[in-house]
Protein backbone atom coordinates (compact mmCIF):
# COMPACT_ATOMS: atom_id res chain seq x y z
CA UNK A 1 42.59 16.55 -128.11
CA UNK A 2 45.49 16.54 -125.62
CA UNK A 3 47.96 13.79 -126.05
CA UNK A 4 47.99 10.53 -124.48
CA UNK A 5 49.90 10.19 -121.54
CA UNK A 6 49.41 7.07 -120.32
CA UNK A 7 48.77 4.07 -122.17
CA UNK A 8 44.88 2.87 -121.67
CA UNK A 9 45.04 -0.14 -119.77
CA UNK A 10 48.31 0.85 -117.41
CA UNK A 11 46.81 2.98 -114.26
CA UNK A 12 43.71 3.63 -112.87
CA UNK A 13 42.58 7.08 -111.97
CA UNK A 14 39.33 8.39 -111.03
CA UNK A 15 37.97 11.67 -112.86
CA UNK A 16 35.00 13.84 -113.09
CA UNK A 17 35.86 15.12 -116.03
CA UNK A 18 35.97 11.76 -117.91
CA UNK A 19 32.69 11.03 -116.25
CA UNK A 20 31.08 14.32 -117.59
CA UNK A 21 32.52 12.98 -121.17
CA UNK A 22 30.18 10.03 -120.71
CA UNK A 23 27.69 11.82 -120.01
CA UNK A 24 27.68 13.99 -123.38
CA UNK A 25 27.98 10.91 -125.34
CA UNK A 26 24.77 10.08 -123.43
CA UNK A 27 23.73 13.27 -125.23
CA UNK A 28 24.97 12.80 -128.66
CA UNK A 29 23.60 9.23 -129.11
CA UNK A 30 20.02 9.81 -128.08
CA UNK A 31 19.96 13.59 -128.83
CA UNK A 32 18.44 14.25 -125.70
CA UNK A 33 19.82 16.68 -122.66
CA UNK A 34 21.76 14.12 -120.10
CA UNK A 35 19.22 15.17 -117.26
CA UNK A 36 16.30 14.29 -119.20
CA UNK A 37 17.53 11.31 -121.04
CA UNK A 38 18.57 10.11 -117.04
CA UNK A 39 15.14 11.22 -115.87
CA UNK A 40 13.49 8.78 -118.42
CA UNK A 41 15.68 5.71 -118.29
CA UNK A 42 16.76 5.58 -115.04
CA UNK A 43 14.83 7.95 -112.09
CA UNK A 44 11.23 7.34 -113.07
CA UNK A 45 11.50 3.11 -113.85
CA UNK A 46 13.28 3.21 -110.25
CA UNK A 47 10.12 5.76 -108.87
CA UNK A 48 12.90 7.84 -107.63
CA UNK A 49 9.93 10.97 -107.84
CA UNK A 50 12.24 13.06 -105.33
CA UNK A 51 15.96 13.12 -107.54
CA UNK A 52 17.30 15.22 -110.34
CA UNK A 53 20.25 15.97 -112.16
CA UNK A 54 18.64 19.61 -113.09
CA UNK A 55 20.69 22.85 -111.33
CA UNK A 56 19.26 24.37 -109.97
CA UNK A 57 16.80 21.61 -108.67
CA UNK A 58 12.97 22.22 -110.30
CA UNK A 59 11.20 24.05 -108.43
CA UNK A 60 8.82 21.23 -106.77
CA UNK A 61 12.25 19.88 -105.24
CA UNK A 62 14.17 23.39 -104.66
CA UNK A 63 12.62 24.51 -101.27
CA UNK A 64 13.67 20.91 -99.48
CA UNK A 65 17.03 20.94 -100.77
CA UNK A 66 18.96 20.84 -97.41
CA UNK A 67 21.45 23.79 -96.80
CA UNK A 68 25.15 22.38 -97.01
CA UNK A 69 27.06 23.64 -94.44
CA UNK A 70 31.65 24.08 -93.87
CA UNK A 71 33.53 24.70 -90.61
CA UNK A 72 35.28 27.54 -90.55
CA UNK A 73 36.83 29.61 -87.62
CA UNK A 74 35.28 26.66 -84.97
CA UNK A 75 31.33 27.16 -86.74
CA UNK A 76 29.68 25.84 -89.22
CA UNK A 77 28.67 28.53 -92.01
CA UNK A 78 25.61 27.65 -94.56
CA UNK A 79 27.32 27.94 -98.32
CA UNK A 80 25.18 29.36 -101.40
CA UNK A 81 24.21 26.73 -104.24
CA UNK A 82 27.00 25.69 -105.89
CA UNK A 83 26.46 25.38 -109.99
CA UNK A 84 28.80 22.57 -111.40
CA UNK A 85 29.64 22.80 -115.25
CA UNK A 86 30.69 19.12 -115.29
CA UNK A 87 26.71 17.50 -114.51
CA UNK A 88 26.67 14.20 -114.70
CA UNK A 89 29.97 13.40 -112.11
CA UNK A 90 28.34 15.63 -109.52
CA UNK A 91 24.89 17.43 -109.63
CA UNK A 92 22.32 14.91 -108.90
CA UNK A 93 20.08 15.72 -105.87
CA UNK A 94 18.27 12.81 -104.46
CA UNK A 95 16.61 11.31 -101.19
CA UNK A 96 18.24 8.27 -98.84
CA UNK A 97 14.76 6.68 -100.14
CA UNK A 98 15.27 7.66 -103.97
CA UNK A 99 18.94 6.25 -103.05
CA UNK A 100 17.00 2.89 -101.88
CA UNK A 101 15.69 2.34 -105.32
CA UNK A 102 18.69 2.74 -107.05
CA UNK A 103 20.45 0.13 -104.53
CA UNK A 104 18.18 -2.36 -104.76
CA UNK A 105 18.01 -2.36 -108.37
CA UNK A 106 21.45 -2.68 -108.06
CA UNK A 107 21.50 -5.62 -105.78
CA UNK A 108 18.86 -7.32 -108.11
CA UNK A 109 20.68 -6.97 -111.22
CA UNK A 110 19.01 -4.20 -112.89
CA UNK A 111 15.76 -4.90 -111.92
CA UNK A 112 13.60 -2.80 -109.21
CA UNK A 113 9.80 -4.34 -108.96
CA UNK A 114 8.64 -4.74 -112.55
CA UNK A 115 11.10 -2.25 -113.86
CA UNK A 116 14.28 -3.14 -115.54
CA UNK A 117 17.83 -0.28 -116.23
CA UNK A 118 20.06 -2.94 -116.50
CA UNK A 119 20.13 -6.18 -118.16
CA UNK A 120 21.52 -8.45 -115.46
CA UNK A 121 24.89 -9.28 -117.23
CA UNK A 122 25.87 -5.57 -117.54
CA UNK A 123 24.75 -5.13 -113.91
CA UNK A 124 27.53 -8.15 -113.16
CA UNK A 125 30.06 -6.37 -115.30
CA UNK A 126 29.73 -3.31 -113.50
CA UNK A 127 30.01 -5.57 -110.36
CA UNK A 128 33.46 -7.07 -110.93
CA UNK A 129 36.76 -5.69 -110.53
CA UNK A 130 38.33 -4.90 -113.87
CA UNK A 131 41.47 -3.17 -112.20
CA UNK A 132 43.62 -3.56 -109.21
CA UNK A 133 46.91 -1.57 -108.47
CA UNK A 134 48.23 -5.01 -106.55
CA UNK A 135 46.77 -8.27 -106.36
CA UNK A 136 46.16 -8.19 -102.67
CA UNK A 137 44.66 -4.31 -102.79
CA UNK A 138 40.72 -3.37 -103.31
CA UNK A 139 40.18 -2.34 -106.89
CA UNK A 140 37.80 -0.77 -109.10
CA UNK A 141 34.49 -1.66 -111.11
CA UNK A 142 32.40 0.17 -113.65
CA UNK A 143 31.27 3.05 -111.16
CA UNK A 144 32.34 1.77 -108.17
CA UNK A 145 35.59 1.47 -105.92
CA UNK A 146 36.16 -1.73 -104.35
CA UNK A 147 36.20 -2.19 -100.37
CA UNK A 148 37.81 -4.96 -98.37
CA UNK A 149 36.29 -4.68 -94.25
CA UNK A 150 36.64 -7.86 -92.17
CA UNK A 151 37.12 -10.04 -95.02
CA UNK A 152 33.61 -8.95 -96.42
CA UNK A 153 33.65 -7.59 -100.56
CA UNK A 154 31.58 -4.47 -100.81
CA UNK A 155 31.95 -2.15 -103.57
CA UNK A 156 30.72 2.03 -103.76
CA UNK A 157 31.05 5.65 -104.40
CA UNK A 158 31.92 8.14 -102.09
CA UNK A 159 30.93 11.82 -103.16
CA UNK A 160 31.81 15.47 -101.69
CA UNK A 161 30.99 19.00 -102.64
CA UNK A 162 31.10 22.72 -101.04
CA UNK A 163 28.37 21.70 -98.08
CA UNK A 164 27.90 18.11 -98.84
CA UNK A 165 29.21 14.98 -98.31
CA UNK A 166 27.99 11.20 -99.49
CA UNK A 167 28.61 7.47 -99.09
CA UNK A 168 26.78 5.01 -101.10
CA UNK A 169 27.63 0.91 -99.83
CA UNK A 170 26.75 -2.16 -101.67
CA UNK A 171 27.20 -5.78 -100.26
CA UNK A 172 26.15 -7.79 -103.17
CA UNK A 173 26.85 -10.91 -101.83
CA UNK A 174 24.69 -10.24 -98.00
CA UNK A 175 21.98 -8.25 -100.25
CA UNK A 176 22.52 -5.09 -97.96
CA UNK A 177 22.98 -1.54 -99.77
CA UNK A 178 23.71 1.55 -96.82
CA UNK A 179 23.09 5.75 -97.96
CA UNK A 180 24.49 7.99 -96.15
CA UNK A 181 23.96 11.35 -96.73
CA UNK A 182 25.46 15.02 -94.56
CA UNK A 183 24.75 18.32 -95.02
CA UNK A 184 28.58 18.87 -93.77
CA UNK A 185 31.94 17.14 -94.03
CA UNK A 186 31.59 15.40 -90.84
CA UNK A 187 33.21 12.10 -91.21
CA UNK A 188 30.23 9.81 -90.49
CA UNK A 189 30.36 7.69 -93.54
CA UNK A 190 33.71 6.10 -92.51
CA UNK A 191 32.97 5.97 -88.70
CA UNK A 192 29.49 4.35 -89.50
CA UNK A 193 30.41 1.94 -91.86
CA UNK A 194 33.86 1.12 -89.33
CA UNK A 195 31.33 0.37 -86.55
CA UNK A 196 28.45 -1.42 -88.75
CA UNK A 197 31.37 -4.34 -90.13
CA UNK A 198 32.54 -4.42 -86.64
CA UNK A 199 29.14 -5.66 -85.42
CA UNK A 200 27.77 -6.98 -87.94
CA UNK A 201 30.52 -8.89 -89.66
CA UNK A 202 33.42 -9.00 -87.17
CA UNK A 203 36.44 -10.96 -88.11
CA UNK A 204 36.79 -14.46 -87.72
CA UNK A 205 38.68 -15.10 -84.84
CA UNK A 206 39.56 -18.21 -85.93
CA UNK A 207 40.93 -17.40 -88.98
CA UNK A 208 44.94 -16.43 -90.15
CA UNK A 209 45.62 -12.99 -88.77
CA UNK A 210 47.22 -10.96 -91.23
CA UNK A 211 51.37 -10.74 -90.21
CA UNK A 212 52.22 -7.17 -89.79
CA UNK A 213 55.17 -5.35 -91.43
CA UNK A 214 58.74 -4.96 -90.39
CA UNK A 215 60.77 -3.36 -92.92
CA UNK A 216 64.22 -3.22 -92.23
CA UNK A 217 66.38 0.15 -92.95
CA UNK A 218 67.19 -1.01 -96.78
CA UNK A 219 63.31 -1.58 -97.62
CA UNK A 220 62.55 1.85 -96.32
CA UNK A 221 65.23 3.26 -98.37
CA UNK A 222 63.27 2.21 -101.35
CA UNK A 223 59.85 4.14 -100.94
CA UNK A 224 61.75 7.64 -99.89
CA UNK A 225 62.03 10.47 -102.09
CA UNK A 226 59.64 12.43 -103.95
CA UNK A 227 56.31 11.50 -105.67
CA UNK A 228 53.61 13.45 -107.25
CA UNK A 229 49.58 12.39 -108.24
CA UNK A 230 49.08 11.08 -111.52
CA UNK A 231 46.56 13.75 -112.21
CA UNK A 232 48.64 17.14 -112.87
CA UNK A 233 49.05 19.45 -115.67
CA UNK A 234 51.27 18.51 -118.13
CA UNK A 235 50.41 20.77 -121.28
CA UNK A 236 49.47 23.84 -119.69
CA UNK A 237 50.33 26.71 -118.35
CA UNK A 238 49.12 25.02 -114.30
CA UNK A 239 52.02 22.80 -114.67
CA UNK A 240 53.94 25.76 -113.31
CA UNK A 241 52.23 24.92 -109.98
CA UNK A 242 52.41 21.61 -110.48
CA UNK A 243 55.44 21.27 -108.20
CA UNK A 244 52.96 22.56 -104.95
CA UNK A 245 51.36 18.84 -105.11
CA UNK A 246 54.52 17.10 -104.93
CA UNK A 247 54.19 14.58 -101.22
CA UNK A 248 57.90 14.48 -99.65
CA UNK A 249 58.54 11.07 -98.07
CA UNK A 250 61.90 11.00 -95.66
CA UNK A 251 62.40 8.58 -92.81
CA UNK A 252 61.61 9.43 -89.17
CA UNK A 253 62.39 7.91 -86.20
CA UNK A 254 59.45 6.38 -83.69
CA UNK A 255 61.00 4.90 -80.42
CA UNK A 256 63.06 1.69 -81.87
CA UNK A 257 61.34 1.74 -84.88
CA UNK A 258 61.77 3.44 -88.64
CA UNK A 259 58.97 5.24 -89.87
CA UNK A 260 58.10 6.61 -93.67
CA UNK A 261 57.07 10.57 -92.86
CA UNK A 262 55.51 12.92 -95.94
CA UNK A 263 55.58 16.49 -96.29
CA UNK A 264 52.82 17.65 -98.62
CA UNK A 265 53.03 20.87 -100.04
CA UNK A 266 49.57 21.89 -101.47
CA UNK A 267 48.46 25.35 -102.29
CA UNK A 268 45.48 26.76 -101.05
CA UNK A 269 43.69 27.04 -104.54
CA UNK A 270 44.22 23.37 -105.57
CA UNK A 271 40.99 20.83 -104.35
């Protein structure tokens, strides 16, 4: 095992790879293959006939799977199947009705019709925010990544792969769950959901508009310099690269105003 870095409990920091650990445990307490065991306990109680975790997708599912698509060179190009060695974080295939299912099992603690996956106090733990970076910023539950629009708590998952791109929405407290599913990184999720609290649940004019920020000069001075992501090699040979990631932040000039500019330098081979 590599050594601890940071102390559990100190930072928050989402990873595929620790999901894909869950989901062997999955494997080594019930002795069952993860896409199975899911299969049994969660897809077929929620009637979710059209989803699987298997890669390729069987063979009943395989000729509807929709072609993911990238923009390259001002057109989009169709991209082959991409096999994923770390399952459970990223290979389910499902349908926005499937998706349904899962959300309003979700929003009824656990239960969807006569079928239960959750008892309702572990759905409500997975609800709640167990870690914030600062008191007044979104955090994150059990699964799901906090998200503070017009005053309105929803919590979700975003997901992206070679083709694909994914937005799942829950609003636990208006009983509303929102799928969004493209076969290409086209950035509907966050115009969609932008546009549906907007209408739906626009601010309060009434209420205390949040004061904007003025630094002065001597505040700025404090966030410039040079910062890297918590998630880099540290015990490997790749922390030779590691330098590539680092985000330059400098102050720039904008009228009368100071600014905070960063200079990202990011090699082509790192996602």
């Amino acid at each position: 095992m590599p050594p601890i870095v940071w102390q559990p409990g100190r930072f928050y920091s989402y990873s595929n790879h620790a999901i894909a650990l869950l989901g062997y445990l999955v494997e080594q307490i019930s002795g069952r293959p993860y896409q199975d065991y899911i299969n049994a306990n969660i897809l077929q109680p929620l009637d979710m006939q059209r989803s699987s975790f298997a890669q390729p997708p069987p063979p009943d599912l395989a000729d509807d799977l929709a072609v993911g698509y990238q923009y390259h060179k001002g057109n989009y190009k169709a991209v082959p199947y991409l096999y994923l060695n770390i399952a459970p974080a990223a290979s389910l295939s499902a349908t926005a009705t499937d998706m349904a299912h899962f959300m309003i099992a979700h929003l009824q603690q656990g239960r969807y019709q006569n079928q239960r996956i959750l008892e309702a106090d572990t759905a409500k733990l997975m609800h709640q925010t167990h870690f914030k970076s600062h008191p007044k910023l979104p955090g994150t539950s059990y699964g799901f990544r906090e998200r503070l629009v017009n005053n309105i708590r929803a919590i979700g998952h975003l997901g992206s792969l070679r083709g694909y791109s994914s937005s799942l929405t829950l609003m636990p407290d208006q009983n509303i769950g929102i799928f969004i599913a493209s076969n290409s990184f086209s950035g509907i999720h966050s115009k969609f959901l932008t546009q549906f609290f907007d209408y739906y649940f626009p601010v309060d004019q009434n209420s205390t508009p949040v004061q904007s920020l003025d630094p002065s000069q001597v505040e700025l001075e404090r966030f410039t310099g040079t910062y890297r992501d918590m998630e880099y090699p540290r015990h490997t040979l790749a922390k030779l690269a590691g330098s590539f990631k680092h985000i330059h932040i400098k102050k720039g000039d904008e009228g009368n105003r100071t600014t905070l500019n960063s200079m990202v330098a990011r090699p082509a081979y790192f996602g």
